[in-house]
N, C-alpha and C. Protein backbone atom coordinates (compact mmCIF):
# COMPACT_ATOMS: atom_id res chain seq x y z
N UNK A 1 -2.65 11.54 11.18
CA UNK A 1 -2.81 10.57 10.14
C UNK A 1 -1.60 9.64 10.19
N UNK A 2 -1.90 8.62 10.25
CA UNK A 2 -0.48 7.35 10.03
C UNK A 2 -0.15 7.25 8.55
N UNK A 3 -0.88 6.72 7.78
CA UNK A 3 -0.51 6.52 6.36
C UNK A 3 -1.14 7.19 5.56
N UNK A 4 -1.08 7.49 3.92
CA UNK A 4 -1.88 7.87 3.36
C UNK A 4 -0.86 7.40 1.67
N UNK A 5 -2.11 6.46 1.45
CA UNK A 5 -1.48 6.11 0.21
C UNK A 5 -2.05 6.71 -1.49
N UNK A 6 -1.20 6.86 -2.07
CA UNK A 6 -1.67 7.89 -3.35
C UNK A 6 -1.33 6.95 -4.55
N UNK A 7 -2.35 6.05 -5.46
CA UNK A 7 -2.07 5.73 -6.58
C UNK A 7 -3.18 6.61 -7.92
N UNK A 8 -1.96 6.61 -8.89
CA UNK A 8 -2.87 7.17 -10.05
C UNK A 8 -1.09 7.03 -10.93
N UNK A 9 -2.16 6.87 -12.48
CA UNK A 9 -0.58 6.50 -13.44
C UNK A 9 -0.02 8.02 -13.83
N UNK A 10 -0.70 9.14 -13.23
CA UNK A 10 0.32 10.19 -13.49
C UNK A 10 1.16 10.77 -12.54
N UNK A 11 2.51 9.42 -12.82
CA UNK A 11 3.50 9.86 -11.98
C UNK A 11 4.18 11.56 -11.63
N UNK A 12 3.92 12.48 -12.66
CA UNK A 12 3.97 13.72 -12.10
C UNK A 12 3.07 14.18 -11.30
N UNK A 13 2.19 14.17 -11.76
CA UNK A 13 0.94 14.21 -10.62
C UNK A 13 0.71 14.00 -9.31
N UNK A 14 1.65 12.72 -8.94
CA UNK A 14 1.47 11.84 -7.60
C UNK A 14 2.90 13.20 -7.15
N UNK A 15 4.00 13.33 -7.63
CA UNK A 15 5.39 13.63 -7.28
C UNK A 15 4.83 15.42 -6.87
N UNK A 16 4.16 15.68 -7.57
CA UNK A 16 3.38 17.36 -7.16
C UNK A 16 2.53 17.42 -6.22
N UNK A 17 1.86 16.17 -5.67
CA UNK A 17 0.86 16.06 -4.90
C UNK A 17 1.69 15.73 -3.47
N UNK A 18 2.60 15.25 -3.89
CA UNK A 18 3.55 15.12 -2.32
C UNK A 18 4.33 15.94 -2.21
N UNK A 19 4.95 17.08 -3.40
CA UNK A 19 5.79 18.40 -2.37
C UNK A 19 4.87 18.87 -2.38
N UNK A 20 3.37 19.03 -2.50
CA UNK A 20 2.70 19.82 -1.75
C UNK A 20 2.56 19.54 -0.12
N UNK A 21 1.86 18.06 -0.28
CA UNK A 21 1.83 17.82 1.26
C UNK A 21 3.28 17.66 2.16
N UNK A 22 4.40 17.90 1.70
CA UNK A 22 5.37 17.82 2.39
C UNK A 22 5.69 19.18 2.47
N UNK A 23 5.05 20.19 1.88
CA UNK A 23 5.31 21.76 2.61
C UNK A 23 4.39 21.90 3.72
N UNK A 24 3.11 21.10 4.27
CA UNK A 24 2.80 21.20 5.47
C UNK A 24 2.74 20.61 6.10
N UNK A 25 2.82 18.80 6.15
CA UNK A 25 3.02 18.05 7.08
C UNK A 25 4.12 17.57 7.21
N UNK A 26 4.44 16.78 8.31
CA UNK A 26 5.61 16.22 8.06
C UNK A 26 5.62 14.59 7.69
N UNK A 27 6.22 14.24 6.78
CA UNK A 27 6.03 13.29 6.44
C UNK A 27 7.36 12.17 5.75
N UNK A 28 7.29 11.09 5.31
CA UNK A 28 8.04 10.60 4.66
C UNK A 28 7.59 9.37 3.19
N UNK A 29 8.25 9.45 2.72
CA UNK A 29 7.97 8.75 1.33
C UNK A 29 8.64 6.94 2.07
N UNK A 30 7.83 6.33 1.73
CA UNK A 30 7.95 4.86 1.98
C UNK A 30 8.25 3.76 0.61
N UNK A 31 7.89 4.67 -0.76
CA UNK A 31 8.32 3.99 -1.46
C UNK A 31 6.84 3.07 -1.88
N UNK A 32 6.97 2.53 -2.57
CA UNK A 32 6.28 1.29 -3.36
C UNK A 32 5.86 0.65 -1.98
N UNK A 33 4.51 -0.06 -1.72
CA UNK A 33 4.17 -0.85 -0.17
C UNK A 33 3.72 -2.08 -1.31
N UNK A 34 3.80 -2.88 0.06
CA UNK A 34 3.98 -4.01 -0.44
C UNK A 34 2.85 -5.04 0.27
N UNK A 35 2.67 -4.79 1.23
CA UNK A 35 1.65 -5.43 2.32
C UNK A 35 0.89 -3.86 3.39
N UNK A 36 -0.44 -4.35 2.99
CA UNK A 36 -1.51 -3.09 3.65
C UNK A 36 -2.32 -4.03 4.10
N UNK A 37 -2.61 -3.79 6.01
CA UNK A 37 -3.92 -4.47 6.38
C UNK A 37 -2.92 -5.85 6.33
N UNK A 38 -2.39 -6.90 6.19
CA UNK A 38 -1.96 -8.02 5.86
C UNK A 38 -2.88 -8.63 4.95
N UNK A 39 -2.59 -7.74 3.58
CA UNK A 39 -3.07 -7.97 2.03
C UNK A 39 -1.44 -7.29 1.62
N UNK A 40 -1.70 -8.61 0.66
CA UNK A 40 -0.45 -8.74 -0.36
C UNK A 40 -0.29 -7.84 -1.40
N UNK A 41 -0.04 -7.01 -1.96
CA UNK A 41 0.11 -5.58 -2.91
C UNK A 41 1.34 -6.10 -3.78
N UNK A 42 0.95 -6.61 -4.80
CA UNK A 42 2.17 -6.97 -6.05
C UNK A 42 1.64 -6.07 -7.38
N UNK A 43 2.84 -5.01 -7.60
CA UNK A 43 2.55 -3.92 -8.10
C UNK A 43 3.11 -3.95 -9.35
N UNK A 44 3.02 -3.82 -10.74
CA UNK A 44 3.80 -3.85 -12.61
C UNK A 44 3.67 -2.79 -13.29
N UNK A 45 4.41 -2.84 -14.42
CA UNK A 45 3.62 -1.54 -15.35
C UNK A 45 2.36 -2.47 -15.88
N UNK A 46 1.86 -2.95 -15.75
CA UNK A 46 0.44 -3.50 -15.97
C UNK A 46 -0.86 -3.45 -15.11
N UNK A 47 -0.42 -2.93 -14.25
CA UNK A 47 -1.53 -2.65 -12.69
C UNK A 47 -1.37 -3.22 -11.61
N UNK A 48 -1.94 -3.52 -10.56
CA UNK A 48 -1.63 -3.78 -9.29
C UNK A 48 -2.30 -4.89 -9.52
N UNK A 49 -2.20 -5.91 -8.42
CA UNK A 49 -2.66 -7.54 -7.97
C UNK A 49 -2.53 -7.27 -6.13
N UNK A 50 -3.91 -7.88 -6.09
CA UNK A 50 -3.93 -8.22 -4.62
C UNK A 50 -4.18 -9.09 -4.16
N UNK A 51 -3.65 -9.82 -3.44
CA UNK A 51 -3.22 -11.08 -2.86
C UNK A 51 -3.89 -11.17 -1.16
N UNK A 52 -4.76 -12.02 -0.62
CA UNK A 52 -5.06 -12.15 0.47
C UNK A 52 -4.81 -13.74 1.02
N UNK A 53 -4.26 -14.36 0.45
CA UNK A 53 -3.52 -15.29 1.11
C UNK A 53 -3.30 -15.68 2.55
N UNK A 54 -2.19 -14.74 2.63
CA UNK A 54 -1.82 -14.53 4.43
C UNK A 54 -2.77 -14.02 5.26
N UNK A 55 -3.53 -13.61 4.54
CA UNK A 55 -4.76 -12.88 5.91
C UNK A 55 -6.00 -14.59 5.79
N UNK A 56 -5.88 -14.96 4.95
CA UNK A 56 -6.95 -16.31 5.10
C UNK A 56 -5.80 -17.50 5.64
N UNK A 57 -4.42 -17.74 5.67
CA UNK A 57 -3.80 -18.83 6.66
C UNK A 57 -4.16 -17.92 7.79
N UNK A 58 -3.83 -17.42 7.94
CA UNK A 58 -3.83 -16.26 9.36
C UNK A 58 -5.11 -16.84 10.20
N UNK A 59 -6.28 -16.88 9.33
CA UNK A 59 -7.64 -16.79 9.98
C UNK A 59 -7.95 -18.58 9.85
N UNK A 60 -7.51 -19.22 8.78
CA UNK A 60 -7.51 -20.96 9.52
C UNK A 60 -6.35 -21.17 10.21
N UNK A 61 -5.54 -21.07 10.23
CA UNK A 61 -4.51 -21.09 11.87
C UNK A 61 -5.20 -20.90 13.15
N UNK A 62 -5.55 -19.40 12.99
CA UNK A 62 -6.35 -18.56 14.17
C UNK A 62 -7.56 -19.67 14.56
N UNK A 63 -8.41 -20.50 13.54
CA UNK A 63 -9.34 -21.25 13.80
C UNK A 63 -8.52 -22.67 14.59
N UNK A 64 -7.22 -22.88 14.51
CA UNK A 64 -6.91 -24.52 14.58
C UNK A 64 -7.27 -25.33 13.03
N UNK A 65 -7.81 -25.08 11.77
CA UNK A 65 -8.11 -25.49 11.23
C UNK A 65 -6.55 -25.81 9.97
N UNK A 66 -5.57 -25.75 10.50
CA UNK A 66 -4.55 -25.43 9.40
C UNK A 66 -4.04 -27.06 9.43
């Protein structure tokens, strides 16, 4: 597995759910992400926002159309 991302607002929950999986895989904590897929991830105590911006210049560039 490369990534595996875990949201839910019970931050104990998420913090128990990873020393579990860190007693059998090996793994590392990355922290808050910010860009998945090249989608924009802007994260609050109000909920997440996703932003696809850069993946649509990306794809009129990619066309010549920019």
């Amino acid at each position: 597995m490369d990534d595996i991302i875990i949201t839910r607002q019970d931050h104990d929950g998420i913090a128990q759910l990873k020393k579990h999986h860190f007693g059998y895989f090996q793994m590392k904590d990355l922290g808050k992400f910010h860009y998945f897929l090249d989608i924009k991830i802007a994260q609050s105590k109000d909920g997440v926002v996703i932003y696809q911006w850069k993946h649509m210049l990306d794809i009129v560039e990619e066309a010549g159309m920019s």
